[in-house]
Protein backbone atom coordinates (compact mmCIF):
# COMPACT_ATOMS: atom_id res chain seq x y z
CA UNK A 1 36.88 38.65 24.56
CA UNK A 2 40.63 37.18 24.92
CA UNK A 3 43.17 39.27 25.86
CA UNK A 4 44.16 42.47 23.78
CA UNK A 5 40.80 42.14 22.01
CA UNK A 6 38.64 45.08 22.32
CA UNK A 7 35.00 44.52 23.48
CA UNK A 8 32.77 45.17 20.48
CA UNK A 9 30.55 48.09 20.25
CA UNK A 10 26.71 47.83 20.56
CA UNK A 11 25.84 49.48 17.51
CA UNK A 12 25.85 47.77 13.59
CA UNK A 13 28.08 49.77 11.31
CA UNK A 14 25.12 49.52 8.42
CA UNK A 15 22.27 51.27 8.69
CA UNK A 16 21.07 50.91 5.39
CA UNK A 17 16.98 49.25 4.86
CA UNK A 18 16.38 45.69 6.39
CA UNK A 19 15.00 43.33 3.16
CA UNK A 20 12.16 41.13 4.11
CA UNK A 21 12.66 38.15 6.70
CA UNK A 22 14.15 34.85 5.02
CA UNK A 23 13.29 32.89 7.72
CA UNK A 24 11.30 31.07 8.64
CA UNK A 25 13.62 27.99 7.13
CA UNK A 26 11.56 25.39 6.71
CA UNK A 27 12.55 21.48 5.80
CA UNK A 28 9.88 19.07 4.48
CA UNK A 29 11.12 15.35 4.37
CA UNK A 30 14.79 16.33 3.36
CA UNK A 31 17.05 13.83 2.69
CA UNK A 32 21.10 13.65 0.20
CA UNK A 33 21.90 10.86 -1.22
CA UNK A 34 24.92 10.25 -3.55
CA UNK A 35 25.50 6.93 -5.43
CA UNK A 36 22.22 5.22 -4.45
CA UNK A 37 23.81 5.82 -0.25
CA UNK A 38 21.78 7.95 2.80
CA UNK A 39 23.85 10.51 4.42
CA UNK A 40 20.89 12.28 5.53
CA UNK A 41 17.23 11.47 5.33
CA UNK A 42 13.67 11.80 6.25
CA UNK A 43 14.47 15.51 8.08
CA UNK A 44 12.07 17.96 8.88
CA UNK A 45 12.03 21.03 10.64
CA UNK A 46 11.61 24.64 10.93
CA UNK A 47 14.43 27.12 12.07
CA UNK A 48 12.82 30.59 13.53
CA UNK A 49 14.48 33.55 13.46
CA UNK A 50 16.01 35.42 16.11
CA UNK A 51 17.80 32.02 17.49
CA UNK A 52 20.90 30.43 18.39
CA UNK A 53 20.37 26.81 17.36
CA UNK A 54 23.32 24.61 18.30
CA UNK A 55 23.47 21.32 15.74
CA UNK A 56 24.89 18.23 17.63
CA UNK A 57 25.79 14.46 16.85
CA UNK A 58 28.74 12.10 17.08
CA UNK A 59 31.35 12.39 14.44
CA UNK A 60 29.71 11.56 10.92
CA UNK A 61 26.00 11.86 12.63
CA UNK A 62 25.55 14.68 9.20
CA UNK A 63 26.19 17.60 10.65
CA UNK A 64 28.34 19.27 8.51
CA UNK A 65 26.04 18.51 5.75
CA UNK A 66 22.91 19.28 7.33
CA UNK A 67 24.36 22.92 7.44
CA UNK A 68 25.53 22.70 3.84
CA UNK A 69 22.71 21.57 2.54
CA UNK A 70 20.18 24.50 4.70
CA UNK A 71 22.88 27.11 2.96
CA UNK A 72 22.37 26.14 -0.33
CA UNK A 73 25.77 24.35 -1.03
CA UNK A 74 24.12 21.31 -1.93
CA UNK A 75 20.50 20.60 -2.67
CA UNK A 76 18.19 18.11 -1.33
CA UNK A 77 18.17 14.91 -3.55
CA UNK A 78 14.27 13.97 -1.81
CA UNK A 79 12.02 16.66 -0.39
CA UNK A 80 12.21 20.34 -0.16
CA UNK A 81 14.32 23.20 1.63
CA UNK A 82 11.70 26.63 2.27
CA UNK A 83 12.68 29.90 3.16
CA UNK A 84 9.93 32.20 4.23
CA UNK A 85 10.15 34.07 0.96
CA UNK A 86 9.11 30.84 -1.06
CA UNK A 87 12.58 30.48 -2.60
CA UNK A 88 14.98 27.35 -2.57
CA UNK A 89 17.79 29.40 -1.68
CA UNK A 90 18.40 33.05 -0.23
CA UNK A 91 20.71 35.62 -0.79
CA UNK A 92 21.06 37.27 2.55
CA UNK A 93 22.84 34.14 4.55
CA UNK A 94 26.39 33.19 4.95
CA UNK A 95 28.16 30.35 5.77
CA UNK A 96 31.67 30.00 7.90
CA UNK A 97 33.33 26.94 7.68
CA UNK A 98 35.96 24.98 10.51
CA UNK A 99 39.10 25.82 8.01
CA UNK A 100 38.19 29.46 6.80
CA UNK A 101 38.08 29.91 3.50
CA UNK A 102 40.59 33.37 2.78
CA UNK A 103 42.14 35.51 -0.45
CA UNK A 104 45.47 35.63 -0.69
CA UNK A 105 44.75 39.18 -0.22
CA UNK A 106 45.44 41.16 2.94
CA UNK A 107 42.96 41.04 5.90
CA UNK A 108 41.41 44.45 4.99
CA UNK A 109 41.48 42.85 1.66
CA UNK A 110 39.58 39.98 2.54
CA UNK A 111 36.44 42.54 3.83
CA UNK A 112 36.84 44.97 1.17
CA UNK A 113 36.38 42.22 -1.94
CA UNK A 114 33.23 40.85 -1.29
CA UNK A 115 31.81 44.71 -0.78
CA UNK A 116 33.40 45.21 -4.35
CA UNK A 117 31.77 42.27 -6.10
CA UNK A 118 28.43 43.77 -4.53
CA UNK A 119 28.98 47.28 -6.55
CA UNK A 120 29.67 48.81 -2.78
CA UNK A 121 31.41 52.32 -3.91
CA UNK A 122 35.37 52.82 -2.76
CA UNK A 123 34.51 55.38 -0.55
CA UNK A 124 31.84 53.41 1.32
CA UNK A 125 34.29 50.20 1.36
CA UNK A 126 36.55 51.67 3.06
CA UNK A 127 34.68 53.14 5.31
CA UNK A 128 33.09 49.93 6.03
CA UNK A 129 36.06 48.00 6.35
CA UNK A 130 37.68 50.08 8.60
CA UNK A 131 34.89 50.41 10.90
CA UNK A 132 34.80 46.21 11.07
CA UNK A 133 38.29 46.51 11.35
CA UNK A 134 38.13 48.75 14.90
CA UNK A 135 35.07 46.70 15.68
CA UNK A 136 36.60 43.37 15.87
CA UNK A 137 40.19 44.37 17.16
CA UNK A 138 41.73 43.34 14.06
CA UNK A 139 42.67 47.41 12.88
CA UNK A 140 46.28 45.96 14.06
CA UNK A 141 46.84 43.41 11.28
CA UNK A 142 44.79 45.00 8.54
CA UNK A 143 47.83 44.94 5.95
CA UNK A 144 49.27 41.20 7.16
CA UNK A 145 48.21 38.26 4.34
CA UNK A 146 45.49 36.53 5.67
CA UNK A 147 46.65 33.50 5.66
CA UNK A 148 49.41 34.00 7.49
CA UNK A 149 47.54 34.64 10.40
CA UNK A 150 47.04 32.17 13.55
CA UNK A 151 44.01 29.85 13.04
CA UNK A 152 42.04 31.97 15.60
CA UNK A 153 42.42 35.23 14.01
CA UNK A 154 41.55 33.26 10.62
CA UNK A 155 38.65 32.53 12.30
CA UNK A 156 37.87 36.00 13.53
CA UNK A 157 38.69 37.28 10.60
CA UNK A 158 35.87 34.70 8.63
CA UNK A 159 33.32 35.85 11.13
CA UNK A 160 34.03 39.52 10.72
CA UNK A 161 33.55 39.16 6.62
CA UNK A 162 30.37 37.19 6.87
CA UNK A 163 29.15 40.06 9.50
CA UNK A 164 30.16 42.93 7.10
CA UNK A 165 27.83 41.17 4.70
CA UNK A 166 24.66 41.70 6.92
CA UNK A 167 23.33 38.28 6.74
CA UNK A 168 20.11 37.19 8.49
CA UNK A 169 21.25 33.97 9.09
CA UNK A 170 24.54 32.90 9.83
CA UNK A 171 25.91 28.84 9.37
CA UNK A 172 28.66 27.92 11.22
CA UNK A 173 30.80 24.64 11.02
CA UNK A 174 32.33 23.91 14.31
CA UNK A 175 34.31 27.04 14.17
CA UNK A 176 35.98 26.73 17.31
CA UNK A 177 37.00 22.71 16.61
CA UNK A 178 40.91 23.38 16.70
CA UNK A 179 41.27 26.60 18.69
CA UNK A 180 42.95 27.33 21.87
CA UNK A 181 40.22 28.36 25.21
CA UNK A 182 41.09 31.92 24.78
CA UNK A 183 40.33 31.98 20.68
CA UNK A 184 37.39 29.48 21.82
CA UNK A 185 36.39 32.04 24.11
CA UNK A 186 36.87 35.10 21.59
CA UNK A 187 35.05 33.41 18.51
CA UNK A 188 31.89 32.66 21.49
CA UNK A 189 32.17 36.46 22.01
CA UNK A 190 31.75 37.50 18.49
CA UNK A 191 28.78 34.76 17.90
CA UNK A 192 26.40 36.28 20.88
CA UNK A 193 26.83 39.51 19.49
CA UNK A 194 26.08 38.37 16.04
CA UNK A 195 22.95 37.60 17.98
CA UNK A 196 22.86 40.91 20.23
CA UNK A 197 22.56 42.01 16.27
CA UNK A 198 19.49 39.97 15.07
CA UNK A 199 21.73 37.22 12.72
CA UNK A 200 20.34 33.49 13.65
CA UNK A 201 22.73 31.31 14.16
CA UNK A 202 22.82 27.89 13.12
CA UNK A 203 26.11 26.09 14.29
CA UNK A 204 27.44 22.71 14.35
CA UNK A 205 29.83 21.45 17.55
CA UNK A 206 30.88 18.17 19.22
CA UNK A 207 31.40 20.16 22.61
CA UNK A 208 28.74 19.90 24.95
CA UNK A 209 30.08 22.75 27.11
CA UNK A 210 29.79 25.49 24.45
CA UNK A 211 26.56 24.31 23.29
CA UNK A 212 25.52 24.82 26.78
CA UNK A 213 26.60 28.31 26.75
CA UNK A 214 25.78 29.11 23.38
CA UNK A 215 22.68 26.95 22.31
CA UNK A 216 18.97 28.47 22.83
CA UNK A 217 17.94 25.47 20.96
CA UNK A 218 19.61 22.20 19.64
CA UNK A 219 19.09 19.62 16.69
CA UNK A 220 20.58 16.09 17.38
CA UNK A 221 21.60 13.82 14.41
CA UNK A 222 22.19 10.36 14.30
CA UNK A 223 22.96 8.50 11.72
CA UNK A 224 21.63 11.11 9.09
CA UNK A 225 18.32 11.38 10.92
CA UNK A 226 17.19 14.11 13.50
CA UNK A 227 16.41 12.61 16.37
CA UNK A 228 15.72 15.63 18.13
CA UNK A 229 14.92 18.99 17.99
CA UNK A 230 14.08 20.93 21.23
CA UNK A 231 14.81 24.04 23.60
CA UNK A 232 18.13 23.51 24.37
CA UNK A 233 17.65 23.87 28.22
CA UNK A 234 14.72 20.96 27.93
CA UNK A 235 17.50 18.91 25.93
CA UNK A 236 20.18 19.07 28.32
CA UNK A 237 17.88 18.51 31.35
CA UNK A 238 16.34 15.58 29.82
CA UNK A 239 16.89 14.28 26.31
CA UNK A 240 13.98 12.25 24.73
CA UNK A 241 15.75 9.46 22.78
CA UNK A 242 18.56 6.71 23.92
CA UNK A 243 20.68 8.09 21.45
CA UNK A 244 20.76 11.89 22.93
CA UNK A 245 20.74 10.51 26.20
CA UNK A 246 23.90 8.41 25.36
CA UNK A 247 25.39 11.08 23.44
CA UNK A 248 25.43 13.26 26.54
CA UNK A 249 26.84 10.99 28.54
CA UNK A 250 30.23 10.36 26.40
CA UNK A 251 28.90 6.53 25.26
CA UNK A 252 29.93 6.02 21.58
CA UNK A 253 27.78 5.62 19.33
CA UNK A 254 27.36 3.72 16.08
């Protein structure tokens, strides 16, 4: 990670019983409209677990709302979202947004709350927040008000709370977009060893380079529709529509 960051240990600080697989997440013919308008339509897919899917489009393609709407935030106004346990939204997934969301609480606040609205004993909480803490280098700042901190340690800080909650799958909404290479760098960091850990990630980002480094596979909007959704490696090497294949080569699109 970026300087002064400690690398992050191997091991998960819960060890407590794995609930059933969510995934797969499957989309039949999903599509949001709001006053009679289209922002997304006619999308279907299925997201495997175990994966680092990049999400990719040109600025108002639906990405952000593509993620929001596999999450839960906002349902499908024509066809279904399907998680592998039959229900229309799931419990063990999180969702990390480009401007963190944060308590005006401390940072070791902001990782201890959520374990308290989950009935998580004191004892274990802080136990639990103080081994996230060490494990994400941010022990140094645990009593500074979260948001006071820099947008990259807000950022960390987001990631290390949705990790505490053990999700299996993990949205994420451009969370580099505004950061600086060596935050960029540390946020990539924590994300592949969310994965080393077994989350899926779904993530949306308009740069090609870290989808390059981060992406195992890719979904490409345009428009509100998916246009593709491939390995990423077979994406990058040869894209199947005009639109990725502009798209990749910095042509706007409209």
């Amino acid at each position: 990670m970026g300087a002064g960051t400690p690398g992050l240990k191997p091991d998960r600080m819960i060890t407590a019983a794995e609930p059933a697989s969510i995934l797969p997440l499957r989309l039949e013919d999903v599509g949001y409209a709001v006053g009679g308008k289209s922002l997304l339509s006619g999308i279907s897919l299925r997201i495997e677990a175990g994966r680092r899917l990049m999400v990719m489009g040109a600025n108002g393609a639906g990405k952000s709302l593509f993620l929001r709407l596999c999450h839960g935030l906002i349902d499908p106004t024509q066809g279904r979202r399907i998680w592998a346990n039959g229900e229309t939204r799931a419990e063990t997934q999180a969702m990390v947004f480009q401007r963190p969301v944060l308590l005006r609480r401390s940072v070791a606040g902001n990782l201890e709350y959520p374990l308290a609205l989950k009935g998580v004993s004191r004892a274990a909480r802080r136990n639990a927040v103080s081994d996230t803490l060490e494990r994400f280098g941010l022990g140094h700042m645990a009593d500074r008000p979260a948001r006071l901190l820099s947008g990259g340690e807000q950022q960390r800080l987001a990631l290390a709370r949705a990790w505490l909650m053990r999700p299996q799958v993990l949205f994420l909404d451009e969370p580099s977009s505004s950061l600086d290479p060596s935050a960029t760098r540390a946020i990539e960091t924590m994300i592949r060893h969310f994965s080393e850990d077994g989350i899926t990630i779904v993530m949306s980002t308009h740069d090609l380079g870290q989808a390059r480094r981060l992406g195992e596979d890719v979904v490409f909007l345009h428009r509100g529709g998916l246009m593709e959704h491939q390995r990423a490696v077979d994406f990058f090497a040869g894209p199947r529509t005009r639109e990725a294949r502009a798209f990749l080569a910095g042509d706007l699109l409209w």
